[in-house]
PDB file of N, CA and C in Angstrom:
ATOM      1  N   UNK A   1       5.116 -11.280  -0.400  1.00  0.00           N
ATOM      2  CA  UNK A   1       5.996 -10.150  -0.150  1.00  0.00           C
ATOM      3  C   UNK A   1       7.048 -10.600   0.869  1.00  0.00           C
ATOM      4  N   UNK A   2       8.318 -10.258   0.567  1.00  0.00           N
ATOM      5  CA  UNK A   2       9.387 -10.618   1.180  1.00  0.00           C
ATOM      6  C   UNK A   2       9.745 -10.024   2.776  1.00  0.00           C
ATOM      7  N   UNK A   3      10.237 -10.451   3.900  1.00  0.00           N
ATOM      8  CA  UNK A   3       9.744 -10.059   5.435  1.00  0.00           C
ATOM      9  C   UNK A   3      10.315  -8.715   5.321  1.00  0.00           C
ATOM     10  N   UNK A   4      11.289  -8.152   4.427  1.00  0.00           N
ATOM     11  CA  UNK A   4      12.008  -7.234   4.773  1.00  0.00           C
ATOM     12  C   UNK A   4      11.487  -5.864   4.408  1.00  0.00           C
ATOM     13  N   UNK A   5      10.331  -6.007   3.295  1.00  0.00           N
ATOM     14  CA  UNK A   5       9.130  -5.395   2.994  1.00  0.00           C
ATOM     15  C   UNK A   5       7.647  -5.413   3.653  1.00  0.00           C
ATOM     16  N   UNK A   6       7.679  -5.821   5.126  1.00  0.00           N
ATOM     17  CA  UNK A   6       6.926  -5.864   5.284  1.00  0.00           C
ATOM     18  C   UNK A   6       6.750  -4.782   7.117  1.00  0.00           C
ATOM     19  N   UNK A   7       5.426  -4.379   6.865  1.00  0.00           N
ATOM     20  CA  UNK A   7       5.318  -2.956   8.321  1.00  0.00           C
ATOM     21  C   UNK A   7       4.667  -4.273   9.224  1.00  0.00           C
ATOM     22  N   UNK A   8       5.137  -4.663  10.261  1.00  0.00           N
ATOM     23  CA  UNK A   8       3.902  -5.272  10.894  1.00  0.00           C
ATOM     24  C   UNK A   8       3.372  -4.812  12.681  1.00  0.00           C
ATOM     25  N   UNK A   9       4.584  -4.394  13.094  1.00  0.00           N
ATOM     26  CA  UNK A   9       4.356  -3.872  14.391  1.00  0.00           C
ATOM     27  C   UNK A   9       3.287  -3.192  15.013  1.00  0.00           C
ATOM     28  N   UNK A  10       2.536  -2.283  16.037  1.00  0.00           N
ATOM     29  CA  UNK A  10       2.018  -1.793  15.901  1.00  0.00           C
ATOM     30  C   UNK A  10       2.264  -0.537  16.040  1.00  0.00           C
ATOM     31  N   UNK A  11       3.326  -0.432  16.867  1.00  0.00           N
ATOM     32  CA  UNK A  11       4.030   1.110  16.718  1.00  0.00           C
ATOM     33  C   UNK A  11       4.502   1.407  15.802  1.00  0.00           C
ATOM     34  N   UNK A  12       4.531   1.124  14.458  1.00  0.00           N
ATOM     35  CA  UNK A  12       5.147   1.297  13.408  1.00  0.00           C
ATOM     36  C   UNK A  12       4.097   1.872  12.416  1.00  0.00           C
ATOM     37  N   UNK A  13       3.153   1.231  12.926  1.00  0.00           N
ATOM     38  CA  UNK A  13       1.374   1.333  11.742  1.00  0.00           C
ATOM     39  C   UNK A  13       1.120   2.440  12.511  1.00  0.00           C
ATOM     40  N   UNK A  14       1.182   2.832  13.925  1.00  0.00           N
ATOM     41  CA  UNK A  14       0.844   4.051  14.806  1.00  0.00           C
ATOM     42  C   UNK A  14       1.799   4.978  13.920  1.00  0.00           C
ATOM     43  N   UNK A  15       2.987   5.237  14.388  1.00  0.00           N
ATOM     44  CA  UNK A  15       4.189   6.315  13.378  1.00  0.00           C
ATOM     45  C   UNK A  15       3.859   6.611  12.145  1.00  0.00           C
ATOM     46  N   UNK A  16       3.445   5.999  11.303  1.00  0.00           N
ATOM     47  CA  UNK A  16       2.626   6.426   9.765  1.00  0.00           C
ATOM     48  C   UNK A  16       1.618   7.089  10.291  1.00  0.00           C
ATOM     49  N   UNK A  17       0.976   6.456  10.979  1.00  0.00           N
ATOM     50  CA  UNK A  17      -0.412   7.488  11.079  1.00  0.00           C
ATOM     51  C   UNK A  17      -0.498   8.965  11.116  1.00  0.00           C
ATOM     52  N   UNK A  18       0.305   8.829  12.326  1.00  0.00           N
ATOM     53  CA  UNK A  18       1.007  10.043  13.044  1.00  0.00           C
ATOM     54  C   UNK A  18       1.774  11.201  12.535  1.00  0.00           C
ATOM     55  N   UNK A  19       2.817  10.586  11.511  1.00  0.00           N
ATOM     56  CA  UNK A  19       3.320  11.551  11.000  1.00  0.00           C
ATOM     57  C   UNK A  19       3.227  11.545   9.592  1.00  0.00           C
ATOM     58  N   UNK A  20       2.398  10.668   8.733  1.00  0.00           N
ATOM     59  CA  UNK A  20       2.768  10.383   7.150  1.00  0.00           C
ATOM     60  C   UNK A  20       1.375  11.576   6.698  1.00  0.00           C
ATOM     61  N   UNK A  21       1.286  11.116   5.569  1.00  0.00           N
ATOM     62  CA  UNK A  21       0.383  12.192   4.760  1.00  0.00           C
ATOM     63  C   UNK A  21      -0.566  10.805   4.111  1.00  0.00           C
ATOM     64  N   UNK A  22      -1.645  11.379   3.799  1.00  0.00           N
ATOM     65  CA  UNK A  22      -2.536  10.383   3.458  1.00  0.00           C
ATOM     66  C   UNK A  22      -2.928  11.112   1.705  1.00  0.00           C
ATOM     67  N   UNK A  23      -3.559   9.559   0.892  1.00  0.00           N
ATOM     68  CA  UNK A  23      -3.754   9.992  -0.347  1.00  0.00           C
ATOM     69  C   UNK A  23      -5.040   9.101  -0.314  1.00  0.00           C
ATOM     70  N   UNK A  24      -6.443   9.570  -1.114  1.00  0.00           N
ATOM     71  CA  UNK A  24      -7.283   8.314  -0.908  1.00  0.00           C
ATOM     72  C   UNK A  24      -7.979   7.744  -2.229  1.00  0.00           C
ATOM     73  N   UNK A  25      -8.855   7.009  -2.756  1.00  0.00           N
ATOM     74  CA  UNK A  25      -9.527   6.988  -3.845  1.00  0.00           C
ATOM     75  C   UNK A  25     -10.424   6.229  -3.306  1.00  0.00           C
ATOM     76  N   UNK A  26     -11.646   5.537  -3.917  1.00  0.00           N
ATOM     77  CA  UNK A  26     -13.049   4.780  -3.549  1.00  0.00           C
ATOM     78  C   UNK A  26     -12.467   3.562  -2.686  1.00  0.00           C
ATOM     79  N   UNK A  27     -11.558   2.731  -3.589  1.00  0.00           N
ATOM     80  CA  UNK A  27     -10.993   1.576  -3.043  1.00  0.00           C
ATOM     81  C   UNK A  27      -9.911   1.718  -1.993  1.00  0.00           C
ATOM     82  N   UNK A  28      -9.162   2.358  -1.994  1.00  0.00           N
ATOM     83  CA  UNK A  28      -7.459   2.826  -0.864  1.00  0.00           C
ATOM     84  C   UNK A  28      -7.871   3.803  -0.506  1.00  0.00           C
ATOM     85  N   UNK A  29      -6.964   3.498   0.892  1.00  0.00           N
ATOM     86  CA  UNK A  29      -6.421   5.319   1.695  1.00  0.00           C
ATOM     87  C   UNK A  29      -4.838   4.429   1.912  1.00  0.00           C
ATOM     88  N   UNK A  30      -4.066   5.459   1.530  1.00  0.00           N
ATOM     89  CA  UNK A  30      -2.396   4.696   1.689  1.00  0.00           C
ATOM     90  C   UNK A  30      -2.215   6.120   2.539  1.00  0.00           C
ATOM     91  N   UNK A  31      -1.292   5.779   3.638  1.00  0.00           N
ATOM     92  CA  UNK A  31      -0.588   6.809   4.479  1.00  0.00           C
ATOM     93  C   UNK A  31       1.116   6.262   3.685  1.00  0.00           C
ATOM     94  N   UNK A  32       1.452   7.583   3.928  1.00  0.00           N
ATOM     95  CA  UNK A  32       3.434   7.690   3.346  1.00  0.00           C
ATOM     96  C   UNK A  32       3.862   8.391   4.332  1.00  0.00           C
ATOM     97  N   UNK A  33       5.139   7.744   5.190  1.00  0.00           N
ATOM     98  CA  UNK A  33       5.884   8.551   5.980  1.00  0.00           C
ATOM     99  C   UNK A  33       7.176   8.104   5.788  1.00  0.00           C
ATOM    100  N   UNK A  34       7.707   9.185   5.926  1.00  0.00           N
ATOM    101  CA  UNK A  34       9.474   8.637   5.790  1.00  0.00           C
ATOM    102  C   UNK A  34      10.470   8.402   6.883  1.00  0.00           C
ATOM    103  N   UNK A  35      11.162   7.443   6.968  1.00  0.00           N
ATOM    104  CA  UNK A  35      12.278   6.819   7.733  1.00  0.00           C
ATOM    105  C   UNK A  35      13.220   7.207   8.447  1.00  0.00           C
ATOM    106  N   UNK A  36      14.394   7.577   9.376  1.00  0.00           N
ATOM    107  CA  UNK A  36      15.279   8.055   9.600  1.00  0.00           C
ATOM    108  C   UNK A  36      16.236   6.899   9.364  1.00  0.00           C
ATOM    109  N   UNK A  37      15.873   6.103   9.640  1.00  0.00           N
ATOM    110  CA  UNK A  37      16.855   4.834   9.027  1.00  0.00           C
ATOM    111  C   UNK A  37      16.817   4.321   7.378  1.00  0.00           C
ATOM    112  N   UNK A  38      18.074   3.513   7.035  1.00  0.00           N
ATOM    113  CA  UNK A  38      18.348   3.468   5.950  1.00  0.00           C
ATOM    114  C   UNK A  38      17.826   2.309   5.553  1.00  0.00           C
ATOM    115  N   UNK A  39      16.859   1.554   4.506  1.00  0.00           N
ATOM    116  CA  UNK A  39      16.435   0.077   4.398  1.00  0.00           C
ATOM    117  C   UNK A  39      15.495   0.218   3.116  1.00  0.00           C
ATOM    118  N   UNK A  40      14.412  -0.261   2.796  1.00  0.00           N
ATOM    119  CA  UNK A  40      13.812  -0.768   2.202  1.00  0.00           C
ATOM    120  C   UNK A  40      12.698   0.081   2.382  1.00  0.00           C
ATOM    121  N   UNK A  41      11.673  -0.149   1.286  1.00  0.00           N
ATOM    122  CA  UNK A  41      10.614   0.621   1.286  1.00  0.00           C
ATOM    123  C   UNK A  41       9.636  -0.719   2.547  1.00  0.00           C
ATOM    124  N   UNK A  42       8.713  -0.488   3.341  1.00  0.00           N
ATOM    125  CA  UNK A  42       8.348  -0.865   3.983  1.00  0.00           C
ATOM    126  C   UNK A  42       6.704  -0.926   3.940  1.00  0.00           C
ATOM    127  N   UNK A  43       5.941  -1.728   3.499  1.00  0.00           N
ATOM    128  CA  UNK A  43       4.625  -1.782   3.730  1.00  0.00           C
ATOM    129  C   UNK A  43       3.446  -2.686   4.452  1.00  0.00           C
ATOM    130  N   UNK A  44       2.264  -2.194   5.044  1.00  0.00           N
ATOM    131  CA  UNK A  44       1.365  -2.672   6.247  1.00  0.00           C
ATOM    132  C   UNK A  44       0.324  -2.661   5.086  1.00  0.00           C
ATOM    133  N   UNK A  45      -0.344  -3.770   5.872  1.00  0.00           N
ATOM    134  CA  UNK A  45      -1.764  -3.984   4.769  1.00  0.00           C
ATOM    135  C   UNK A  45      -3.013  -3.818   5.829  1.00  0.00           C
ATOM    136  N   UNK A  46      -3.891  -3.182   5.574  1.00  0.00           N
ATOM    137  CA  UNK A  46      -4.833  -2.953   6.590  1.00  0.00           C
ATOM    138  C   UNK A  46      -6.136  -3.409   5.992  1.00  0.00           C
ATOM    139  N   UNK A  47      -6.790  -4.350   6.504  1.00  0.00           N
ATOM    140  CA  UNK A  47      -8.544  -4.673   5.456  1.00  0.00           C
ATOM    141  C   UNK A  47      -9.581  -5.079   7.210  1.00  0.00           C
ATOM    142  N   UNK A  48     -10.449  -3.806   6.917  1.00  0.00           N
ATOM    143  CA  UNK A  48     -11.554  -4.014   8.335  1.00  0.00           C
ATOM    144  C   UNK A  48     -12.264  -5.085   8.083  1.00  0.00           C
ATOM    145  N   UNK A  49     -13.304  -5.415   9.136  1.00  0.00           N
ATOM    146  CA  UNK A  49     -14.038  -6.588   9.227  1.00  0.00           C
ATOM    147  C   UNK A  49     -15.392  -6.530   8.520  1.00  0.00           C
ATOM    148  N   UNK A  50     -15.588  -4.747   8.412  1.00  0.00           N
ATOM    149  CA  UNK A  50     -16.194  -4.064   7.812  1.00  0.00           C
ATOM    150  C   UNK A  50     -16.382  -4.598   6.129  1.00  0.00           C
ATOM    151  N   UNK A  51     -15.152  -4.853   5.502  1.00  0.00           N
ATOM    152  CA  UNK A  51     -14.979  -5.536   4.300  1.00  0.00           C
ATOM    153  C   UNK A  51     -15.935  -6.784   3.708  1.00  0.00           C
ATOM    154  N   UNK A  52     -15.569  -7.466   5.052  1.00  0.00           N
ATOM    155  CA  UNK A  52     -16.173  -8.853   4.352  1.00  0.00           C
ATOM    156  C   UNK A  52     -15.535  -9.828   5.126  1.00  0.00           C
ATOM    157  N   UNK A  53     -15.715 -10.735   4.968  1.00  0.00           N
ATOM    158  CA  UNK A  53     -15.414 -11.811   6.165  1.00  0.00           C
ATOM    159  C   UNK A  53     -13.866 -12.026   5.443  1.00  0.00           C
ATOM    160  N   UNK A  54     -13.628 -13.411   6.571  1.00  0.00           N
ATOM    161  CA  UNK A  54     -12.335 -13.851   6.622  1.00  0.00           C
ATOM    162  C   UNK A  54     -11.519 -13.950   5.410  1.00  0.00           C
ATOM    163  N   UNK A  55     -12.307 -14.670   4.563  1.00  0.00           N
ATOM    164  CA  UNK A  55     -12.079 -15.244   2.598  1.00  0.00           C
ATOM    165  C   UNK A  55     -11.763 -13.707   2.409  1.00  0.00           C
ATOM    166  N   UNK A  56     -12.875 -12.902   2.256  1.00  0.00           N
ATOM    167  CA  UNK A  56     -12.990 -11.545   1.589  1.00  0.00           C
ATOM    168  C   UNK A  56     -11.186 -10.925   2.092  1.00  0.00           C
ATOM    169  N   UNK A  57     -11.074 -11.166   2.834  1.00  0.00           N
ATOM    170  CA  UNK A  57     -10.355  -9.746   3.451  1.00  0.00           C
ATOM    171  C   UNK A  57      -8.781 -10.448   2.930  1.00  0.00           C
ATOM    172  N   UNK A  58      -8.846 -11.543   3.699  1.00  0.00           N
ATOM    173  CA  UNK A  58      -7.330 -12.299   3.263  1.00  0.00           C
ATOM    174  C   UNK A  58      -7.045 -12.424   1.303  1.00  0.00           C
ATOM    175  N   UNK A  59      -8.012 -12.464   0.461  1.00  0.00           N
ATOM    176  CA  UNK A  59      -8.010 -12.064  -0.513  1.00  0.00           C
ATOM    177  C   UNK A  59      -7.270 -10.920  -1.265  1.00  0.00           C
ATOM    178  N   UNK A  60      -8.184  -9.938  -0.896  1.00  0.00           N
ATOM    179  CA  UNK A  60      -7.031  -8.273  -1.262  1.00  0.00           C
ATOM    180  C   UNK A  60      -6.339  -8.326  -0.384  1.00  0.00           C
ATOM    181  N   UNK A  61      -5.798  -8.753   0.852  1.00  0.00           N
ATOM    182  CA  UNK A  61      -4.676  -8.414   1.355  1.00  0.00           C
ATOM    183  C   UNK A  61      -3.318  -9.111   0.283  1.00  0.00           C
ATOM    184  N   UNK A  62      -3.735 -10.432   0.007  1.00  0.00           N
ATOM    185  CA  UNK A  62      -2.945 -11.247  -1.068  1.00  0.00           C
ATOM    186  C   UNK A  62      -3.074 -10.478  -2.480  1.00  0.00           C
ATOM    187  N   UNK A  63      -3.907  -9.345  -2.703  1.00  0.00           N
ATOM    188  CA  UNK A  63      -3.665  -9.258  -4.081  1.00  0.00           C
ATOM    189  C   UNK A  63      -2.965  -7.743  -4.302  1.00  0.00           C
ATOM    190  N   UNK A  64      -3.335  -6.956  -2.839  1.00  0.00           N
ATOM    191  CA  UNK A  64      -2.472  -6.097  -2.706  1.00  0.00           C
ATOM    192  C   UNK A  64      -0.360  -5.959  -2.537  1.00  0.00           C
ATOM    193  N   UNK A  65      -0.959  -7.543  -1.726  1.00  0.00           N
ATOM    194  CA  UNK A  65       0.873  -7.782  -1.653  1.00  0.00           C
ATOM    195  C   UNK A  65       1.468  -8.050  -2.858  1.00  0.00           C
ATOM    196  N   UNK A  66       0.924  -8.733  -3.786  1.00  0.00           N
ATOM    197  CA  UNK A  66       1.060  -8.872  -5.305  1.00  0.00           C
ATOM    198  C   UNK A  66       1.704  -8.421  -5.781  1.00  0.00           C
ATOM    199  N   UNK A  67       0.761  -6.914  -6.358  1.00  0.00           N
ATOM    200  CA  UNK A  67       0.664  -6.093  -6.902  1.00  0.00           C
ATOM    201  C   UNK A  67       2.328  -5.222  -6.289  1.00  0.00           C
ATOM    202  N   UNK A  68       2.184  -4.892  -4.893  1.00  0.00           N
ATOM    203  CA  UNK A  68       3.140  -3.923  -3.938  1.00  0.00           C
ATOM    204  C   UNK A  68       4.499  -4.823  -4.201  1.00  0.00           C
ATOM    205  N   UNK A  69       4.464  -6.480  -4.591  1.00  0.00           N
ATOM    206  CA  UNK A  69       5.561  -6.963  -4.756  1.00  0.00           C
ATOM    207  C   UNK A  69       6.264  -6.787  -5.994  1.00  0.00           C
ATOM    208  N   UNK A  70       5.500  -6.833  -6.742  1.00  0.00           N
ATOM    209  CA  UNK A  70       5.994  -6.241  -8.192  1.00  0.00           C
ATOM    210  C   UNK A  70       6.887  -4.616  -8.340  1.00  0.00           C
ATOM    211  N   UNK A  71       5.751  -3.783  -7.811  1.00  0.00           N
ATOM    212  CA  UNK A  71       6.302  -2.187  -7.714  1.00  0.00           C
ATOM    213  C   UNK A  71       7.471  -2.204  -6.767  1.00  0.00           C
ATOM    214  N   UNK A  72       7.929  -2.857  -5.825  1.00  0.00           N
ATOM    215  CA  UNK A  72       8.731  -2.738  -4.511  1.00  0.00           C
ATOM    216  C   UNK A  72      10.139  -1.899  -5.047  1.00  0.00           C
ATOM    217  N   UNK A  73      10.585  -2.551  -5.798  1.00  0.00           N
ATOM    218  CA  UNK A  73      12.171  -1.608  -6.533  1.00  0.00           C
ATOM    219  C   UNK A  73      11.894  -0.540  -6.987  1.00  0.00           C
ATOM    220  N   UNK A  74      10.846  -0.212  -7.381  1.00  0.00           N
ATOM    221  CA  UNK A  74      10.859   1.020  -8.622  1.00  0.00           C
ATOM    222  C   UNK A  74       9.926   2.423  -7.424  1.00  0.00           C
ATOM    223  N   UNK A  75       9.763   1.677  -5.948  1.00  0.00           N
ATOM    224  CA  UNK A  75       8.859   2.921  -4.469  1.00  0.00           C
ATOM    225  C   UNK A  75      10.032   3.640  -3.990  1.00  0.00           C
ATOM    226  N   UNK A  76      10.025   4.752  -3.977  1.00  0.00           N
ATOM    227  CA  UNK A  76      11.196   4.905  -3.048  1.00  0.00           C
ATOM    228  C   UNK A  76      11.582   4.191  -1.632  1.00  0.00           C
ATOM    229  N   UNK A  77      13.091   4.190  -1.302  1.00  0.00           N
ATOM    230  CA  UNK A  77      13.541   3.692  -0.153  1.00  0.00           C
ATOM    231  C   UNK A  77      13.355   4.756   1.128  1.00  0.00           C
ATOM    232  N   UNK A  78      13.584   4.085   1.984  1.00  0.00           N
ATOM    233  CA  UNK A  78      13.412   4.915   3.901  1.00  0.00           C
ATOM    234  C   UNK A  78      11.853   5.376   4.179  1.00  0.00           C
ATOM    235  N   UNK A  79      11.189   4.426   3.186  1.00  0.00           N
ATOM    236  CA  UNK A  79       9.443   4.738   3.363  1.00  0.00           C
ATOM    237  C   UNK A  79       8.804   4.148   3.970  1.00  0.00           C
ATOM    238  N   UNK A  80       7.797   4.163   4.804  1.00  0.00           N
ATOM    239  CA  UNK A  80       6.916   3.078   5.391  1.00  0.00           C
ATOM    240  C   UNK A  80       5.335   3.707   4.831  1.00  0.00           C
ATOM    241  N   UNK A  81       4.796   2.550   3.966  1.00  0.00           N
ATOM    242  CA  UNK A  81       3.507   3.047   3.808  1.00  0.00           C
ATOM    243  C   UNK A  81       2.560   2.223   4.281  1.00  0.00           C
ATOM    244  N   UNK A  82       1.046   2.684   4.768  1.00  0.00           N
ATOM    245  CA  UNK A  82       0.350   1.804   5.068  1.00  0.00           C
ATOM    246  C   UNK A  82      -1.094   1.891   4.085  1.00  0.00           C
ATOM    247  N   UNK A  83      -1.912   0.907   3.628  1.00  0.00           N
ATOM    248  CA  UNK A  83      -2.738   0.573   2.726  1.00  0.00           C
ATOM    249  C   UNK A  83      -4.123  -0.072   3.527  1.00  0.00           C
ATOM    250  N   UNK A  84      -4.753   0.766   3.384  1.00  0.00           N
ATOM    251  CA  UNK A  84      -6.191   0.565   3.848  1.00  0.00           C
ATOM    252  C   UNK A  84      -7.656   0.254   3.061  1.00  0.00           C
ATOM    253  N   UNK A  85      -7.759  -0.824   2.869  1.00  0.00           N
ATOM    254  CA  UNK A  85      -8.752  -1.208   2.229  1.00  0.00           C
ATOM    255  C   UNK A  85     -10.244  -1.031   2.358  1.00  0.00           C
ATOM    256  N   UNK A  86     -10.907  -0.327   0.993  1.00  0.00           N
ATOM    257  CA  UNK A  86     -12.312   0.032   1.803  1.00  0.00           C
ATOM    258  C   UNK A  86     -12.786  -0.688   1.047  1.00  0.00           C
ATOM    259  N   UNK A  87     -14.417  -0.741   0.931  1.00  0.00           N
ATOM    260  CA  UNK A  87     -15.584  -1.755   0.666  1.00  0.00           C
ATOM    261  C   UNK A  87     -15.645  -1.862  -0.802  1.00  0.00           C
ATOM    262  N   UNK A  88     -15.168  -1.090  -1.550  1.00  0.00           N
ATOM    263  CA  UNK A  88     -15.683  -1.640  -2.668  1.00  0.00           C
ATOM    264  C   UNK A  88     -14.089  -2.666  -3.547  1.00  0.00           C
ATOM    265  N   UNK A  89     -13.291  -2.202  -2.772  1.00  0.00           N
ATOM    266  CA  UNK A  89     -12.058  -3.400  -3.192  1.00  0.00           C
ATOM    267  C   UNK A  89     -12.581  -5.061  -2.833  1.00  0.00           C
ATOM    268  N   UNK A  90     -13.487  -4.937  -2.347  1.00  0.00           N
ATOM    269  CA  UNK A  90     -14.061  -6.582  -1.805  1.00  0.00           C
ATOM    270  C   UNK A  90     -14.175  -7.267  -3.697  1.00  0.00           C
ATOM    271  N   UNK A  91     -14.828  -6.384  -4.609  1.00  0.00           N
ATOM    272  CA  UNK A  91     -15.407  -7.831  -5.586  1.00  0.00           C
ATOM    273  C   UNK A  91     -14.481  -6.603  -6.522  1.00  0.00           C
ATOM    274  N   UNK A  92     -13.112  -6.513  -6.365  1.00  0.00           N
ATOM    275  CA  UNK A  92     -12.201  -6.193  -7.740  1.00  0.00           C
ATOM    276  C   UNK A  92     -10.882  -7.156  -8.028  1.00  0.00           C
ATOM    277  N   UNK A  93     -10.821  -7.794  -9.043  1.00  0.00           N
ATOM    278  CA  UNK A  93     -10.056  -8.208  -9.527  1.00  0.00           C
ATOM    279  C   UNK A  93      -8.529  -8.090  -9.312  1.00  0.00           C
ATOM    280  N   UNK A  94      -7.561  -8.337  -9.973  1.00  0.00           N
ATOM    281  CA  UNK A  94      -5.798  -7.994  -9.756  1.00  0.00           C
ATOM    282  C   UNK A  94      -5.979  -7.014 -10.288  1.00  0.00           C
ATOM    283  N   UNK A  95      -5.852  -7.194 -11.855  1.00  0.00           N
ATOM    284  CA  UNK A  95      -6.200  -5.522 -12.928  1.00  0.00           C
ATOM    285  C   UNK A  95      -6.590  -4.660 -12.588  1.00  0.00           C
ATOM    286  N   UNK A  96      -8.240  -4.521 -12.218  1.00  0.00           N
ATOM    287  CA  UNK A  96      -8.505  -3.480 -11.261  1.00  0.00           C
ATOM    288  C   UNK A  96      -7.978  -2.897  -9.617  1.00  0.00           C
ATOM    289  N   UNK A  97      -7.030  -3.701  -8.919  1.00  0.00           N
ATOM    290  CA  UNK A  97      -6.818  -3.830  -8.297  1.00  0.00           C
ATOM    291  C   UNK A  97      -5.650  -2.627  -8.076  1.00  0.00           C
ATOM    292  N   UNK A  98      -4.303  -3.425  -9.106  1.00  0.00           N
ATOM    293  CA  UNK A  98      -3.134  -2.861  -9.794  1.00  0.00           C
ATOM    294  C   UNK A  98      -3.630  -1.684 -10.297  1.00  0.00           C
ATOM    295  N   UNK A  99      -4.491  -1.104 -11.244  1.00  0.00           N
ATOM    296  CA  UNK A  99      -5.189   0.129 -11.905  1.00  0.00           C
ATOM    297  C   UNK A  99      -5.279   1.193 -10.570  1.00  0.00           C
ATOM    298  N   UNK A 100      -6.063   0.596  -9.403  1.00  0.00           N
ATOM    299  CA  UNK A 100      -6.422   1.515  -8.615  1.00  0.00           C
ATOM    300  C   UNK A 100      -5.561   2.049  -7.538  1.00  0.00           C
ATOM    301  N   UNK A 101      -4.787   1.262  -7.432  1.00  0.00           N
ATOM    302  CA  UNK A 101      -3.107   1.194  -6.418  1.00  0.00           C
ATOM    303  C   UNK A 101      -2.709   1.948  -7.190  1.00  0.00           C
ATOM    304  N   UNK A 102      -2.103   2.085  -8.668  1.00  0.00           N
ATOM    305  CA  UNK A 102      -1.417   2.593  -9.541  1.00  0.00           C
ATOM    306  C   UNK A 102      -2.264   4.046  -9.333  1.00  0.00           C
ATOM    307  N   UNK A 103      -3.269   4.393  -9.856  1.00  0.00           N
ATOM    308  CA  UNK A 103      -3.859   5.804  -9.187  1.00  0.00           C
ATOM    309  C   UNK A 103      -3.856   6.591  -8.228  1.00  0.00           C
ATOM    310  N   UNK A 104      -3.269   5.968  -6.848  1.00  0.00           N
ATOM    311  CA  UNK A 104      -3.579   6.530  -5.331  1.00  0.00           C
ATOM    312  C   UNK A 104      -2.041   6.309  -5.031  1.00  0.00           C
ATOM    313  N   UNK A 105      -0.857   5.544  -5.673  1.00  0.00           N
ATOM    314  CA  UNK A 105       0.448   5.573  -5.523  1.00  0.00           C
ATOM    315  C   UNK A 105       0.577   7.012  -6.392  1.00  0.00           C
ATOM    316  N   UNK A 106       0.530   7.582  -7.537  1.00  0.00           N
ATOM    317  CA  UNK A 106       0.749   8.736  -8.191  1.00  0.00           C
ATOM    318  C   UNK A 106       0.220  10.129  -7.852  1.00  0.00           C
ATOM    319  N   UNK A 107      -1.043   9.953  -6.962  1.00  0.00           N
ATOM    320  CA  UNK A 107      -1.290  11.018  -6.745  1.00  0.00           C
ATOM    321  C   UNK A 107      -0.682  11.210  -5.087  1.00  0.00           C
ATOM    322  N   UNK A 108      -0.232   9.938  -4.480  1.00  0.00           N
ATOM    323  CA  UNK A 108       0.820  10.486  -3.592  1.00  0.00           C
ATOM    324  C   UNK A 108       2.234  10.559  -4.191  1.00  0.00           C
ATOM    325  N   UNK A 109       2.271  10.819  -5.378  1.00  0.00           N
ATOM    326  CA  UNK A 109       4.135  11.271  -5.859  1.00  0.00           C
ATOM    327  C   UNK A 109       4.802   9.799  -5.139  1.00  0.00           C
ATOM    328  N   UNK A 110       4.440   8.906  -5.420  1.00  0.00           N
ATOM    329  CA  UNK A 110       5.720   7.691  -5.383  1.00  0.00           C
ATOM    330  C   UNK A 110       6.535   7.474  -6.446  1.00  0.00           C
ATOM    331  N   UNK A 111       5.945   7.690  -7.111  1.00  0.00           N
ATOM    332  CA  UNK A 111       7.083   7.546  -8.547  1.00  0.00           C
ATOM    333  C   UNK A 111       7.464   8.821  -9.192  1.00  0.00           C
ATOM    334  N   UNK A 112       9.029   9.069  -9.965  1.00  0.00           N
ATOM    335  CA  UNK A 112       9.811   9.844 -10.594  1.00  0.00           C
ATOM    336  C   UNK A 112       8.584   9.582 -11.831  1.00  0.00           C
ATOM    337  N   UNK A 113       9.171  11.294 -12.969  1.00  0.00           N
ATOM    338  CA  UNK A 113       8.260  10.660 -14.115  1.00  0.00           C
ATOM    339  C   UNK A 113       8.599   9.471 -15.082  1.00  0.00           C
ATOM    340  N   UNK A 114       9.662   9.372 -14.667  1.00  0.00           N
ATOM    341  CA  UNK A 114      10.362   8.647 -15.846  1.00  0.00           C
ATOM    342  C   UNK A 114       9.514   7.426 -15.368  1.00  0.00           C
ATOM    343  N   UNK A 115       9.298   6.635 -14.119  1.00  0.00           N
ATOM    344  CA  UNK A 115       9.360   5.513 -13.456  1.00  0.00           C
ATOM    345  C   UNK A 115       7.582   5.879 -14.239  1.00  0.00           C
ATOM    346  N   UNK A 116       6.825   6.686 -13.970  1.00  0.00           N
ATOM    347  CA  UNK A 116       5.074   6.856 -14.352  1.00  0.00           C
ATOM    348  C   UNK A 116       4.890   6.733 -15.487  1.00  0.00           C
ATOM    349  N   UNK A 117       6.039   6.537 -16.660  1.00  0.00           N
ATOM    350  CA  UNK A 117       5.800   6.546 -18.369  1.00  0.00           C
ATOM    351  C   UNK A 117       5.688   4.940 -18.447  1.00  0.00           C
ATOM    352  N   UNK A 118       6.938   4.441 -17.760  1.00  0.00           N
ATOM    353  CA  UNK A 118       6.755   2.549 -17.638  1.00  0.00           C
ATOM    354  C   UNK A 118       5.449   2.250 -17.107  1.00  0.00           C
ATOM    355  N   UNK A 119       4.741   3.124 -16.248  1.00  0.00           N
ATOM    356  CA  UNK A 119       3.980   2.106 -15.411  1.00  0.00           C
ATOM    357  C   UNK A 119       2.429   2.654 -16.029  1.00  0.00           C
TER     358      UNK A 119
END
């Protein structure tokens, strides 16, 4: 994922918290908050220790950025979202991965319908 897409600060991962809305499913909890500035959709990858060790975690963080690199044009702009990985994303695949992102991005309304018929 490209730097300009990416949340890394910590006051920045605090400000989502704070003011975004949360959406969750077995595998994700994604927080969405919106921007006052003009830029890029903006995303933080979050995986506890809780997960699985070092391998485990750096894993879905790489398969989440993937996945979030692909969708990046088609998220809305002035967004910062953050992506929280729970335990059972440890032994899922890209497919399942993409499937379950794709579920917990729609039921937080990231995509127009037109953009949800492509995807």
């Amino acid at each position: 994922m490209q730097t300009e897409y990416r949340l890394k600060r910590r006051n920045d991962f605090r400000k989502v918290f704070r003011t975004g809305s949360s959406v969750a499913n077995r595998q994700f909890v994604v927080y969405r908050a919106k921007r006052s500035e003009v830029g890029t959709i903006r995303v933080g990858i979050s995986v506890s220790r809780k997960v699985g060790n070092a391998v485990t975690r750096n894993r879905i963080k790489r398969l989440v950025k993937e996945v979030v690199r692909d969708w990046a044009p088609d998220l809305p702009k002035n967004t910062d979202i953050v992506i929280i990985a729970r335990n059972p994303a440890a032994s899922m695949d890209y497919k399942e991965v993409q499937a379950s992102l794709r579920h917990v991005f729609r039921k937080a309304g990231m995509w127009s319908k037109k953009e949800n018929s492509i995807l």
